[in-house]
C-alpha atoms as a PDB file:
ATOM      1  CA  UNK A   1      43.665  82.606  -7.965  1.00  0.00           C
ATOM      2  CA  UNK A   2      40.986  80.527  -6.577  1.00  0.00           C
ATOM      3  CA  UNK A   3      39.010  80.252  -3.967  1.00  0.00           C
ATOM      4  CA  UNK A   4      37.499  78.118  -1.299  1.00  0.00           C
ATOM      5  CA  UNK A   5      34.175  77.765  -0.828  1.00  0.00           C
ATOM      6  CA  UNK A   6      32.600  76.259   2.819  1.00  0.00           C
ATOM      7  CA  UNK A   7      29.181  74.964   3.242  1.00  0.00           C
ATOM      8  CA  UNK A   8      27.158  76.968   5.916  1.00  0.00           C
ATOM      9  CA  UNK A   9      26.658  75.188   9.343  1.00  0.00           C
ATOM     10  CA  UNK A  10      23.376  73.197   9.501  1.00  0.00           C
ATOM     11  CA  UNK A  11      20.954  74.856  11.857  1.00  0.00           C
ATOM     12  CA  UNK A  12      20.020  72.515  14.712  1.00  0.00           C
ATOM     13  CA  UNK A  13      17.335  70.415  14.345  1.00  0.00           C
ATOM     14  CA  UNK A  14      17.255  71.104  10.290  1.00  0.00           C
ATOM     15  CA  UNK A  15      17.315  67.333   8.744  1.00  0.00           C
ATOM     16  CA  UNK A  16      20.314  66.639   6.170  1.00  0.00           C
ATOM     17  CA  UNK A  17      18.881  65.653   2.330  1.00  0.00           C
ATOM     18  CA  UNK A  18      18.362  62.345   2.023  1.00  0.00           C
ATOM     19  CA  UNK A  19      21.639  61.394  -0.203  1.00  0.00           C
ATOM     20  CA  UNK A  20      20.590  58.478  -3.038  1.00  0.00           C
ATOM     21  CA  UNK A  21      21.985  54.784  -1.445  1.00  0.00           C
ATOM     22  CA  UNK A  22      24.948  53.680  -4.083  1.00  0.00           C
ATOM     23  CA  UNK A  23      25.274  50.082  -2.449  1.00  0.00           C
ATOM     24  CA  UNK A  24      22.335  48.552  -1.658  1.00  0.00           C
ATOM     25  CA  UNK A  25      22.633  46.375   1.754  1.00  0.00           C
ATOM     26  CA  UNK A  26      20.813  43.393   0.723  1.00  0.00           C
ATOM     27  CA  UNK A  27      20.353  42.644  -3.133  1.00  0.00           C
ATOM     28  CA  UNK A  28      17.128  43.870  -5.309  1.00  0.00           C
ATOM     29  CA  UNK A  29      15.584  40.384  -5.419  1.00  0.00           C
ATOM     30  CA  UNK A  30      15.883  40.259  -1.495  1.00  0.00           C
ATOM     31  CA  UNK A  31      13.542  43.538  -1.077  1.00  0.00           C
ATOM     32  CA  UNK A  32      10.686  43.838  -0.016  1.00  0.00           C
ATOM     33  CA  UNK A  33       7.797  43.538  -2.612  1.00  0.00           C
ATOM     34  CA  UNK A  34       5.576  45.986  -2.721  1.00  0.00           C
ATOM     35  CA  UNK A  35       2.027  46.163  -3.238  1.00  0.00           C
ATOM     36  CA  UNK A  36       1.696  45.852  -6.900  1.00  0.00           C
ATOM     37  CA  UNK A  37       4.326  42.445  -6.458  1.00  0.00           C
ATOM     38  CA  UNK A  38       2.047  41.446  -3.245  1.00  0.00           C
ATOM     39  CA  UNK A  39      -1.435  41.812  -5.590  1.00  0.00           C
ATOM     40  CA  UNK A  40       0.419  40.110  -8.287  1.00  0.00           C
ATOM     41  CA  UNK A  41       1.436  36.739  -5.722  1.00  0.00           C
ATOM     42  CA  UNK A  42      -1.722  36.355  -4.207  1.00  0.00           C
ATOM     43  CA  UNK A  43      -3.937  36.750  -7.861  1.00  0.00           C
ATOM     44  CA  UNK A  44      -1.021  33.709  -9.143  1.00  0.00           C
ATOM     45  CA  UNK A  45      -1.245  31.518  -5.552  1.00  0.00           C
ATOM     46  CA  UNK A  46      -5.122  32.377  -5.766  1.00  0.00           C
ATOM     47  CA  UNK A  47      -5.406  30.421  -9.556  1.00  0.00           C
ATOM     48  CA  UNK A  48      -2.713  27.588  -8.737  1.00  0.00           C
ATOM     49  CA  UNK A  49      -4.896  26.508  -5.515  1.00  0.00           C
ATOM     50  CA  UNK A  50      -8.060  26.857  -8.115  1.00  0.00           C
ATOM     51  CA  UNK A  51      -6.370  24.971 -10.617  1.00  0.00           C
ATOM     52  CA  UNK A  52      -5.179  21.779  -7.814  1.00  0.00           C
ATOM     53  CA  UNK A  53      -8.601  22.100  -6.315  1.00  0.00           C
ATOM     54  CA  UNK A  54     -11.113  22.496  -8.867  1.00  0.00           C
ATOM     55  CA  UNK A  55     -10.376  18.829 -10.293  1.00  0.00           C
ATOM     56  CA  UNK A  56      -9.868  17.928  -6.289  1.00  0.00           C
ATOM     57  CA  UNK A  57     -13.600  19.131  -5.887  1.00  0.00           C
ATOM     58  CA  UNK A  58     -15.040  17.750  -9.046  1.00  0.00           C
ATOM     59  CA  UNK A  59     -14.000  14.131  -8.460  1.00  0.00           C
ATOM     60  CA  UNK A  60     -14.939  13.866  -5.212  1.00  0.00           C
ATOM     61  CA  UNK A  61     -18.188  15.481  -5.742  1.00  0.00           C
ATOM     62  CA  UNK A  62     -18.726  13.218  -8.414  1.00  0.00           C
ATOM     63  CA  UNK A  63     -17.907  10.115  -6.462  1.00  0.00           C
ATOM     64  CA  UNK A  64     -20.617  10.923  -3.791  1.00  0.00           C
ATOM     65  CA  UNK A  65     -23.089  12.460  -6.505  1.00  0.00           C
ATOM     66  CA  UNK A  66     -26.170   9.394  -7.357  1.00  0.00           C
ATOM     67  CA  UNK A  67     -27.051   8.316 -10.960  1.00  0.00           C
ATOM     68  CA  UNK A  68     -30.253  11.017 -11.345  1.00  0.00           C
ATOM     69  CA  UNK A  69     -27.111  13.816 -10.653  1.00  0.00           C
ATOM     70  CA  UNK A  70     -24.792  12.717 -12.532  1.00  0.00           C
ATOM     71  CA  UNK A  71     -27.096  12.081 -15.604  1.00  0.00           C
ATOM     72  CA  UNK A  72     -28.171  15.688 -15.176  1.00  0.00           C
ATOM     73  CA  UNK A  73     -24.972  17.199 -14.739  1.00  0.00           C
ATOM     74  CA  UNK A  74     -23.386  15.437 -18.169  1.00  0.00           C
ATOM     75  CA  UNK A  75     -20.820  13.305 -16.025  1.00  0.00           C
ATOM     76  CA  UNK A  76     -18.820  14.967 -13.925  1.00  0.00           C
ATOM     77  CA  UNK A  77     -20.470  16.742 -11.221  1.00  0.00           C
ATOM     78  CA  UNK A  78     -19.691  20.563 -10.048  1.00  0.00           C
ATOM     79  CA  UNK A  79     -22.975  21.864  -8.505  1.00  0.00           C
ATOM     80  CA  UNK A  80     -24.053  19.891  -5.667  1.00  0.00           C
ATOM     81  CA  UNK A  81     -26.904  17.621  -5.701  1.00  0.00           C
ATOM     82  CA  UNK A  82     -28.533  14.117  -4.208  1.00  0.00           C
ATOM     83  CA  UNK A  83     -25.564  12.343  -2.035  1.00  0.00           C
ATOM     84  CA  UNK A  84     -25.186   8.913  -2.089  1.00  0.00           C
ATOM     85  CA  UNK A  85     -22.299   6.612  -1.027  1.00  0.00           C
ATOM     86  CA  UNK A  86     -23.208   3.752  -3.188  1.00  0.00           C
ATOM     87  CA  UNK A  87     -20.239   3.869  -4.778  1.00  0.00           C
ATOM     88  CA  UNK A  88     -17.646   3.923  -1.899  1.00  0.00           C
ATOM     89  CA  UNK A  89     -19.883   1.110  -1.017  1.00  0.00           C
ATOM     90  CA  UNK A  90     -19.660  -1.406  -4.240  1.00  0.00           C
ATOM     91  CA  UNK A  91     -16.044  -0.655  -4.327  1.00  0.00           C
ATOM     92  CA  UNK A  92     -14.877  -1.707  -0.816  1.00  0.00           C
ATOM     93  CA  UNK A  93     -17.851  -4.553   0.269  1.00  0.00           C
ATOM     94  CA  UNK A  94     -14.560  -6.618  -1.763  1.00  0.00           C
ATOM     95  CA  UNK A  95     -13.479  -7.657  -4.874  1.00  0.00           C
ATOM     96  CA  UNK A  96     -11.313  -6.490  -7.000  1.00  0.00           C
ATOM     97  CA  UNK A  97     -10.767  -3.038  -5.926  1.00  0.00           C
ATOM     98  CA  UNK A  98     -10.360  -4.134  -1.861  1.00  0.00           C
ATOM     99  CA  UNK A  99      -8.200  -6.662  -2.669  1.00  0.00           C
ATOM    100  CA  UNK A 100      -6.111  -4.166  -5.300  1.00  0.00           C
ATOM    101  CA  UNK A 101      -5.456  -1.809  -1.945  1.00  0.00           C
ATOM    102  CA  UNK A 102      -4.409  -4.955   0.401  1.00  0.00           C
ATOM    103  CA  UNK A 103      -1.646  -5.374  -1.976  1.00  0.00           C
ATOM    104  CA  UNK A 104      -0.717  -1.388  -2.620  1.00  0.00           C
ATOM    105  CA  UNK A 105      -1.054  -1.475   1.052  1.00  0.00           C
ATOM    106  CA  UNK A 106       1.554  -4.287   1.661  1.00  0.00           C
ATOM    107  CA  UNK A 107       4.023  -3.468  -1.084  1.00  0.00           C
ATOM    108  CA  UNK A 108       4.270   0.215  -0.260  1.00  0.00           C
ATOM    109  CA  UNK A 109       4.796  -0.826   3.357  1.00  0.00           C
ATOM    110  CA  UNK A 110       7.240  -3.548   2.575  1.00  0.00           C
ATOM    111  CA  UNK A 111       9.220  -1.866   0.041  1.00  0.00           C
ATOM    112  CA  UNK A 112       9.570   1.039   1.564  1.00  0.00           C
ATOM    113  CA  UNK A 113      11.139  -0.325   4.787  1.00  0.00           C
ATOM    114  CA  UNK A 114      13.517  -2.543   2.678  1.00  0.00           C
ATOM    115  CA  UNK A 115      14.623   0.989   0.828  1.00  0.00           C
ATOM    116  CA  UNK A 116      15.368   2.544   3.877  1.00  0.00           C
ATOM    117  CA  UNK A 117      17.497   0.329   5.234  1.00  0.00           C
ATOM    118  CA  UNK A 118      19.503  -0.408   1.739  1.00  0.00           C
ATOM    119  CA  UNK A 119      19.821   3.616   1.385  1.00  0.00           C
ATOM    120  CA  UNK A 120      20.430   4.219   4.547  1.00  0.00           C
ATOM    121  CA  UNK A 121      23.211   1.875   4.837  1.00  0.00           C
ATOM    122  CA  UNK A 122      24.619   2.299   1.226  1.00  0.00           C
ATOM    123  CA  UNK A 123      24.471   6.479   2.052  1.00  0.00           C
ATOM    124  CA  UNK A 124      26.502   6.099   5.416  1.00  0.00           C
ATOM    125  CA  UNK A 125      28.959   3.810   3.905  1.00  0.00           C
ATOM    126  CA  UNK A 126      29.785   5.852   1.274  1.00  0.00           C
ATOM    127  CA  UNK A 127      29.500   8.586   3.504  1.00  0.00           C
ATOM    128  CA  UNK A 128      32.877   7.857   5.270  1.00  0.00           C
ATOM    129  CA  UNK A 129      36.213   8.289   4.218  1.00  0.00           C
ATOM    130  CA  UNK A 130      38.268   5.359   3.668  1.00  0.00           C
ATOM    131  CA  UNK A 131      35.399   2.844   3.512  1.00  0.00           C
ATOM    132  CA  UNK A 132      36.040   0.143   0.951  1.00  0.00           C
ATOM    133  CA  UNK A 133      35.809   0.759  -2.604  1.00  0.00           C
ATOM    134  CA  UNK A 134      34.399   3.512  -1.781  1.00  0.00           C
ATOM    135  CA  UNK A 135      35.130   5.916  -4.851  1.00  0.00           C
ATOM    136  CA  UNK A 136      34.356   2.971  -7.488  1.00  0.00           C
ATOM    137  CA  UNK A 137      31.366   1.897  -6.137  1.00  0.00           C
ATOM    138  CA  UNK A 138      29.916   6.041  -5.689  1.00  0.00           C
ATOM    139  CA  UNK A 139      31.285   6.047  -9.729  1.00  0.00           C
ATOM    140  CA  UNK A 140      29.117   3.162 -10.879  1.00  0.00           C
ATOM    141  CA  UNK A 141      25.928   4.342  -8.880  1.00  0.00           C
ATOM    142  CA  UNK A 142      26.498   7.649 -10.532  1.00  0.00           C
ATOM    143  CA  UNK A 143      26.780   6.038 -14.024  1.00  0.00           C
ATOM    144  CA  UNK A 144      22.816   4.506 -13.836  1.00  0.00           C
ATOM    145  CA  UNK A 145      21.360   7.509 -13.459  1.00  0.00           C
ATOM    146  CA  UNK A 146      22.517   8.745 -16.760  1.00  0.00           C
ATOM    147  CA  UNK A 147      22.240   5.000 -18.467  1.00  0.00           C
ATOM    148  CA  UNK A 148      20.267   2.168 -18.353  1.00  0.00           C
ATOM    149  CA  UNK A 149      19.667  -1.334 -19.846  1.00  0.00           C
ATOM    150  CA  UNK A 150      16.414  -0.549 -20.879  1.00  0.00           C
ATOM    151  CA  UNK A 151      13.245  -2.762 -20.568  1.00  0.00           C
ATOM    152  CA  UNK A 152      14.190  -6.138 -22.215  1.00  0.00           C
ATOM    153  CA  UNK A 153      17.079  -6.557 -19.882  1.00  0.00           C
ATOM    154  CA  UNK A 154      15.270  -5.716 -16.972  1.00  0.00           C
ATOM    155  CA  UNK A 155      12.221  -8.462 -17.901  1.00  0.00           C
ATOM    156  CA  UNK A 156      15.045 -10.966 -19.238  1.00  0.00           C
ATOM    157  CA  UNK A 157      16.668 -10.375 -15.249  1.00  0.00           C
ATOM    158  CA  UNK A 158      13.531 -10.654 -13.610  1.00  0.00           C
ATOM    159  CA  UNK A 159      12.411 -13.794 -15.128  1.00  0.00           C
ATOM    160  CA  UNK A 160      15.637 -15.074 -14.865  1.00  0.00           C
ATOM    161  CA  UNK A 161      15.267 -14.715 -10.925  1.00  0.00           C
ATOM    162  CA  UNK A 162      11.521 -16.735 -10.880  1.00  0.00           C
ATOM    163  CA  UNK A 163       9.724 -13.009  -9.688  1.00  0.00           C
ATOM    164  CA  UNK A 164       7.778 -13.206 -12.694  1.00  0.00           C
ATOM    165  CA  UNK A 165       4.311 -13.231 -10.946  1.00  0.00           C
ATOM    166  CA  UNK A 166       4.935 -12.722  -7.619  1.00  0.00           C
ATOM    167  CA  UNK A 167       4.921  -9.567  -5.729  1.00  0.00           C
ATOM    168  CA  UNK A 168       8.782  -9.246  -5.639  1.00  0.00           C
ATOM    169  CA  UNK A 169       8.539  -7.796  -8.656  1.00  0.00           C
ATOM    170  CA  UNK A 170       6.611  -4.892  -7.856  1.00  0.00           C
ATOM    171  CA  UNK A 171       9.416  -4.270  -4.914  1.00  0.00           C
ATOM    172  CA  UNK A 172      12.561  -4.776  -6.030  1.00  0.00           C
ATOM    173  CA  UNK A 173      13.534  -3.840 -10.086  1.00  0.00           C
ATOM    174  CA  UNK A 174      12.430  -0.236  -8.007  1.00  0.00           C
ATOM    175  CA  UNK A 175      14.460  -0.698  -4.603  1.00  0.00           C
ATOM    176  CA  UNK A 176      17.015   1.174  -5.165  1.00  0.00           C
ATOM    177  CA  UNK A 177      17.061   4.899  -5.756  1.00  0.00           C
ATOM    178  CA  UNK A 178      20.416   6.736  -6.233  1.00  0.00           C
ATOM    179  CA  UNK A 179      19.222  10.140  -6.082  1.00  0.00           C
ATOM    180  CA  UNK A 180      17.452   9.482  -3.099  1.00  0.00           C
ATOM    181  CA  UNK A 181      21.017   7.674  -1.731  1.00  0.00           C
ATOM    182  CA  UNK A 182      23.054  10.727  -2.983  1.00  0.00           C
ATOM    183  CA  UNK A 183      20.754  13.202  -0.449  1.00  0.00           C
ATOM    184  CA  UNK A 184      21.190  11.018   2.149  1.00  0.00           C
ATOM    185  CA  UNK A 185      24.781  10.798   1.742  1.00  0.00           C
ATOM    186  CA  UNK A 186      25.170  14.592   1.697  1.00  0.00           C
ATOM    187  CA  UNK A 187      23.051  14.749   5.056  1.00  0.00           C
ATOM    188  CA  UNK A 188      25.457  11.944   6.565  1.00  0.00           C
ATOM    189  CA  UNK A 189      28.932  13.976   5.397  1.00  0.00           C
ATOM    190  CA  UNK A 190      27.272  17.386   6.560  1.00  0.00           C
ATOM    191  CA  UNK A 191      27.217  15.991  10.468  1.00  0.00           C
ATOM    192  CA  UNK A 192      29.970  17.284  12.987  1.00  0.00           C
ATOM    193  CA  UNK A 193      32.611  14.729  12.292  1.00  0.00           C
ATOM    194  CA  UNK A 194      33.930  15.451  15.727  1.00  0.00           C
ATOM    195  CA  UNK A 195      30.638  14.015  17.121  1.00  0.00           C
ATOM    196  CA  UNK A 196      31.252  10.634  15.066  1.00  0.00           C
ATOM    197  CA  UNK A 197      35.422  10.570  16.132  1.00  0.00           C
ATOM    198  CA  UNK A 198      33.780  11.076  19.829  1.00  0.00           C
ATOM    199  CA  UNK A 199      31.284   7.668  19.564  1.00  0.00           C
ATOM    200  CA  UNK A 200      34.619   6.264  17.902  1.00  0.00           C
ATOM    201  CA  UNK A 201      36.486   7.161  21.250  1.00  0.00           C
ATOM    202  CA  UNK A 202      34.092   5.873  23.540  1.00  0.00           C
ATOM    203  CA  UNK A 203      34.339   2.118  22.243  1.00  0.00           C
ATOM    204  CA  UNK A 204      31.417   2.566  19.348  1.00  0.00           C
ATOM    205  CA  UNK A 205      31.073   0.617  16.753  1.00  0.00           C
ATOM    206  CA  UNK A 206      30.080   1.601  13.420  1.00  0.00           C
ATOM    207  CA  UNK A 207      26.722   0.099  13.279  1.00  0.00           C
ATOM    208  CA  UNK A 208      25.805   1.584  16.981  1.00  0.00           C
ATOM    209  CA  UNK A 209      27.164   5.476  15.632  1.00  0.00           C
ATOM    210  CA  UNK A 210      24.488   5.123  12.942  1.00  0.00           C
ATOM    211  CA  UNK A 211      21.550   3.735  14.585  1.00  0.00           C
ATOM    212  CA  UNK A 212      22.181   5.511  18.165  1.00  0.00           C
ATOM    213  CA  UNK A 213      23.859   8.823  16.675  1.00  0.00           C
ATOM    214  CA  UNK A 214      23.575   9.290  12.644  1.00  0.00           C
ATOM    215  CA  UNK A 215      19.659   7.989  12.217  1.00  0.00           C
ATOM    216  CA  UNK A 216      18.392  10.616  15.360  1.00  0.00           C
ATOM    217  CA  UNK A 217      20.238  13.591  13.905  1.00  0.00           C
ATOM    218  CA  UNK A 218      19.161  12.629  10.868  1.00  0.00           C
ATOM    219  CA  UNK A 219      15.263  12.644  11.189  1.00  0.00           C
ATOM    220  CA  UNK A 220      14.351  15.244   8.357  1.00  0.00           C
ATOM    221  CA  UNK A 221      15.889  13.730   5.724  1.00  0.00           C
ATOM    222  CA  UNK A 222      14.949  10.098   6.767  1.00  0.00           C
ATOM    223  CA  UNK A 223      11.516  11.489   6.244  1.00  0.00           C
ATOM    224  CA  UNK A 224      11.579  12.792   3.392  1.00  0.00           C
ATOM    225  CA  UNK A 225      13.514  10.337   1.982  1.00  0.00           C
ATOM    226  CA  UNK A 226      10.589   7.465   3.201  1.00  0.00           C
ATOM    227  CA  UNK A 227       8.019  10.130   1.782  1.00  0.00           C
ATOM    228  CA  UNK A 228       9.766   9.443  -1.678  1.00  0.00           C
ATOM    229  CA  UNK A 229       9.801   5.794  -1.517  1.00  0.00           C
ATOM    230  CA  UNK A 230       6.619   5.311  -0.260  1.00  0.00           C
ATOM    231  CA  UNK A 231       4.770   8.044  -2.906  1.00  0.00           C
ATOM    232  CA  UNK A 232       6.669   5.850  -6.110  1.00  0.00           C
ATOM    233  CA  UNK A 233       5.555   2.309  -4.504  1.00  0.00           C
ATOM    234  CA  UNK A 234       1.851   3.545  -4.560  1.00  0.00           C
ATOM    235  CA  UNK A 235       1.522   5.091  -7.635  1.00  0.00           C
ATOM    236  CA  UNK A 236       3.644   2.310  -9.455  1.00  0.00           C
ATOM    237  CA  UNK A 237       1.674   0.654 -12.181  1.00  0.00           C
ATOM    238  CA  UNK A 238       4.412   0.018 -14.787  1.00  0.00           C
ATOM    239  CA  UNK A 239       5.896  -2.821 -12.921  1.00  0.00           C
ATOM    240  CA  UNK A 240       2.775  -4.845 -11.813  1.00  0.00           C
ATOM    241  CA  UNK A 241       2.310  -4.415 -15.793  1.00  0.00           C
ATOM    242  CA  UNK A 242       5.390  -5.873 -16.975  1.00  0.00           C
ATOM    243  CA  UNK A 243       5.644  -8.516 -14.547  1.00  0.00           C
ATOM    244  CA  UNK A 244       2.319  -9.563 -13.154  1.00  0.00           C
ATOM    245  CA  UNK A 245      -0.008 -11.840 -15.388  1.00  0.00           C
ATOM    246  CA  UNK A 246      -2.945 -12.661 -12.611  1.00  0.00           C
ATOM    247  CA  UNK A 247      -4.998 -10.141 -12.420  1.00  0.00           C
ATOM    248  CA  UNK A 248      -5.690 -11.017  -8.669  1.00  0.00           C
ATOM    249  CA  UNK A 249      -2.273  -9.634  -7.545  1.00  0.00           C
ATOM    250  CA  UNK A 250      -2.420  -6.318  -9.716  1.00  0.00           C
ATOM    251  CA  UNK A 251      -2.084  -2.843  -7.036  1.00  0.00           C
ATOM    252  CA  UNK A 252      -4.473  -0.494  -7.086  1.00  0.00           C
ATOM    253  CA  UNK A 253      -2.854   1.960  -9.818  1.00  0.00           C
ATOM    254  CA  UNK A 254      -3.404  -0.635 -12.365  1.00  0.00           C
ATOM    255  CA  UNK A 255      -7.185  -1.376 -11.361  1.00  0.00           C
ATOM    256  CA  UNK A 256      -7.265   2.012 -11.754  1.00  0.00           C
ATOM    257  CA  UNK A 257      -5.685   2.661 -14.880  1.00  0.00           C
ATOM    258  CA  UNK A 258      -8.118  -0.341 -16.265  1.00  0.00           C
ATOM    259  CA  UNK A 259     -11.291   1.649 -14.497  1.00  0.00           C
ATOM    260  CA  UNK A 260     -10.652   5.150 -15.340  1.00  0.00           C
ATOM    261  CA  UNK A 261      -8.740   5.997 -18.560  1.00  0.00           C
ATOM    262  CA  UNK A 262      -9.477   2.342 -20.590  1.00  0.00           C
ATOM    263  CA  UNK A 263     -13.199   2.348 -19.507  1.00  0.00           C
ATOM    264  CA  UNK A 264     -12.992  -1.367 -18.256  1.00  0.00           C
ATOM    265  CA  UNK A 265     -16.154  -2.160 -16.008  1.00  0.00           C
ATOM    266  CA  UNK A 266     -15.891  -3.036 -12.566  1.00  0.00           C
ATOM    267  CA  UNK A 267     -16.824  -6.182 -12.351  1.00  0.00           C
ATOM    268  CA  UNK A 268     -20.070  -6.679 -10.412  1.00  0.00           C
ATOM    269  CA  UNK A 269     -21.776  -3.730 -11.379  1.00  0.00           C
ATOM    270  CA  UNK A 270     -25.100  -3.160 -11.909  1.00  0.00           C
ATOM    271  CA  UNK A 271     -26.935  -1.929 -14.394  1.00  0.00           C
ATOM    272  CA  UNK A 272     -27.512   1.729 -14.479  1.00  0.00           C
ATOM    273  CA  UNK A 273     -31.680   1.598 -14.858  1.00  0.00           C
ATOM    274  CA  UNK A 274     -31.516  -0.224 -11.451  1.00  0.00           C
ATOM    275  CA  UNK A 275     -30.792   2.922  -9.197  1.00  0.00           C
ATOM    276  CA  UNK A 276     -27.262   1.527  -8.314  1.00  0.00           C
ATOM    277  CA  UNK A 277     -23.908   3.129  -8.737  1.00  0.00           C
ATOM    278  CA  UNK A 278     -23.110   5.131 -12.078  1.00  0.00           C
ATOM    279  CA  UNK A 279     -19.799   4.369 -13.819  1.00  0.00           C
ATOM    280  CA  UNK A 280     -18.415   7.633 -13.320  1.00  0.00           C
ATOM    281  CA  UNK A 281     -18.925   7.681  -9.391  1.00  0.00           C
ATOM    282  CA  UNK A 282     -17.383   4.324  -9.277  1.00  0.00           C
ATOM    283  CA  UNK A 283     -14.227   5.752 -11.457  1.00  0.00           C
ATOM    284  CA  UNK A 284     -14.410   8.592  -9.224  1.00  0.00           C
ATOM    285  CA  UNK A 285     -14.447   6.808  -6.439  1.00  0.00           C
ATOM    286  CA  UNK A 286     -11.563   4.436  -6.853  1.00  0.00           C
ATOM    287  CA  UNK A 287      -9.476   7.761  -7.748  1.00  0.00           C
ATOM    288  CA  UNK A 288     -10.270   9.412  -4.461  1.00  0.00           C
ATOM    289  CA  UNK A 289      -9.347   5.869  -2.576  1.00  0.00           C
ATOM    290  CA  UNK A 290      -6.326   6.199  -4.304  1.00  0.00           C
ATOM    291  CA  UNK A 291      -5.469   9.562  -2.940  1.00  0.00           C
ATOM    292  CA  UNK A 292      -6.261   9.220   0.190  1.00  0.00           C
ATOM    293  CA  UNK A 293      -3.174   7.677   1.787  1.00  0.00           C
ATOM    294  CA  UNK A 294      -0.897  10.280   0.642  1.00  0.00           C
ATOM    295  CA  UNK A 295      -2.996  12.870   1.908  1.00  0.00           C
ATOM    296  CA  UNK A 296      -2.955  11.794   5.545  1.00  0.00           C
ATOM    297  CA  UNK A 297       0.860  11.004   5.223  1.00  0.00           C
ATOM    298  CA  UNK A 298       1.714  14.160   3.654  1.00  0.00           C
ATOM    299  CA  UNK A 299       0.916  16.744   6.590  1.00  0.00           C
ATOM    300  CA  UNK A 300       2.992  14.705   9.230  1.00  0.00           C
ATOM    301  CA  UNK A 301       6.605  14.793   6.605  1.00  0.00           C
ATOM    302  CA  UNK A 302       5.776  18.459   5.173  1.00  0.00           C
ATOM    303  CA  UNK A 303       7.227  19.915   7.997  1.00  0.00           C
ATOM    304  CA  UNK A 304      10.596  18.105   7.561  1.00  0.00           C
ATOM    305  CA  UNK A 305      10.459  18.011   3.406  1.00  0.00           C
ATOM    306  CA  UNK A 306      12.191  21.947   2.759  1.00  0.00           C
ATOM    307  CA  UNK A 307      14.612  21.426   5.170  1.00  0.00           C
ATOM    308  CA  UNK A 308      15.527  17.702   4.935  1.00  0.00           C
ATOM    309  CA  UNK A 309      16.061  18.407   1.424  1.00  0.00           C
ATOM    310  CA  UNK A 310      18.321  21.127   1.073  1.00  0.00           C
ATOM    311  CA  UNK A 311      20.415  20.219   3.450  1.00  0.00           C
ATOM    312  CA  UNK A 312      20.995  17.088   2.158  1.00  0.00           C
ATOM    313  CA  UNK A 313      21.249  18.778  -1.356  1.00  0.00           C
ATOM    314  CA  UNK A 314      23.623  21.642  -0.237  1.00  0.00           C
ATOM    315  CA  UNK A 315      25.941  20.352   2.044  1.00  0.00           C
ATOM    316  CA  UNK A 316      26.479  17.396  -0.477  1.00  0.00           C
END
């Protein structure tokens, strides 16, 4: 026979035993760290922003550091001493390295408009159903990513246009980038395609629904996207190698490359004994003029680069 058993009533105000959670509400990599995890994230962010600014420090520091420091110090520079701009001086009262940024300067800027606009309207077009060829032309854009001609092709094509010395060269072989094409495209498709069939209502024409409609809505990405283009024209040196035999129209990557890491000598410079600018501040120097652009750019597209990104890279 058996028997049945009841639990006593709870006295009021008695709190029930905590019972042991079988299905977690959010998952275990969504919790929230505690304060061994916290330690451990600030000690790693601590030595990556040690590790991006101690060479940050060193260079500059060396590039305002005069010849009696520098000797002292072995080189490179990492307790403060005498100050002197003579460097930053040499380097842009022109010459070489002046005229090197006027032409960084120019093809950056030029090239980087000229890939907007290609992107832009090569991502919208293939961006909308039923546009022509549309599937074979996505296909083949697809295919160079994975495969290339290689470099004798591309020299044989360049020449074979007359941009062999001029400063086409540096711009278009690198135009043209289909990843970059492939986020915008996934931005484009993500929009409310009931806003686009409205525009197409009202009378618009294609060409007024991207410029008055896509391009606004599309501001994070279209940053980013320029951010890309504008960080590979500046720091392209490969190019202005290949294709560029006066040394008058080289960018400033390759003067830099020829002043830093194959010890070429600026031309100009005086000799040590005579108090002006060491070598390694003027190296130094021409690194941190080199840097400088992107880090006033940067701050003004960081706000847009996580999300222009992923959404173009998600809804895609």
């Amino acid at each position: 026979m058996s028997t049945l058993t009841s639990k006593a009533p709870t006295p009021a105000g008695a709190k029930l035993p905590r019972q042991p959670r079988t299905k977690p509400e959010r998952p275990i990599w969504d919790e929230e760290p505690g304060a061994a995890a916290k330690a451990g994230k600030i000690v790693v962010l601590a030595v990556v922003v040690l590790a991006v600014l101690g060479p940050l420090y060193t260079i500059v520091l060396t590039s305002i550091s005069s010849q009696a420091t520098i000797t002292q110090a072995g080189g490179l520079v990492l307790v403060p001493g005498e100050i002197s701009f003579a460097a930053y001086q040499q380097i842009l009262s022109g010459g070489v390295v002046t005229r090197a940024v006027l032409v960084s300067v120019g093809v950056t800027a030029t090239g980087t408009a000229l890939s907007m606009v290609v992107s832009i309207l090569c991502a919208y077009g293939l961006s909308r159903p039923g546009s022509f060829a549309h599937t074979p032309i996505l296909f083949t854009l697809l295919i160079t990513m994975f495969f290339s001609a290689g470099i004798i092709p591309a020299y044989l094509l360049v020449s074979g246009l007359g941009l062999i010395n001029t400063y086409w060269a540096l711009i278009l072989p690198s135009s043209i980038s289909v990843f970059n094409i492939i986020i915008l495209r996934g931005f484009f498709m993500g929009i409310d395609r009931g806003i686009l069939d409205s525009a197409r209502i009202d009378g618009a024409s294609e060409w007024r629904t991207l410029t008055q409609i896509v391009l606004p809505m599309s501001k994070a990405v279209t940053a980013v996207i320029a951010l890309f283009y504008g960080v590979g024209y500046w720091n392209a040196f490969f190019n202005a190698i290949l294709y560029i035999n006066d040394s008058s129209m080289n960018p400033l990557q390759v003067v830099l490359r020829s002043y830093v890491l194959q010890g070429v000598s600026v031309p100009g410079q005086v000799d040590v004994g005579t108090g002006a600018a060491a070598g390694p501040a003027l190296q130094m120097a021409v690194i941190v003029l080199a840097m400088i652009p992107i880090l006033i750019v940067y701050p003004f597209v960081q706000k847009h680069f996580t999300k222009g990104v992923m959404i173009g890279a998600v809804k895609g």
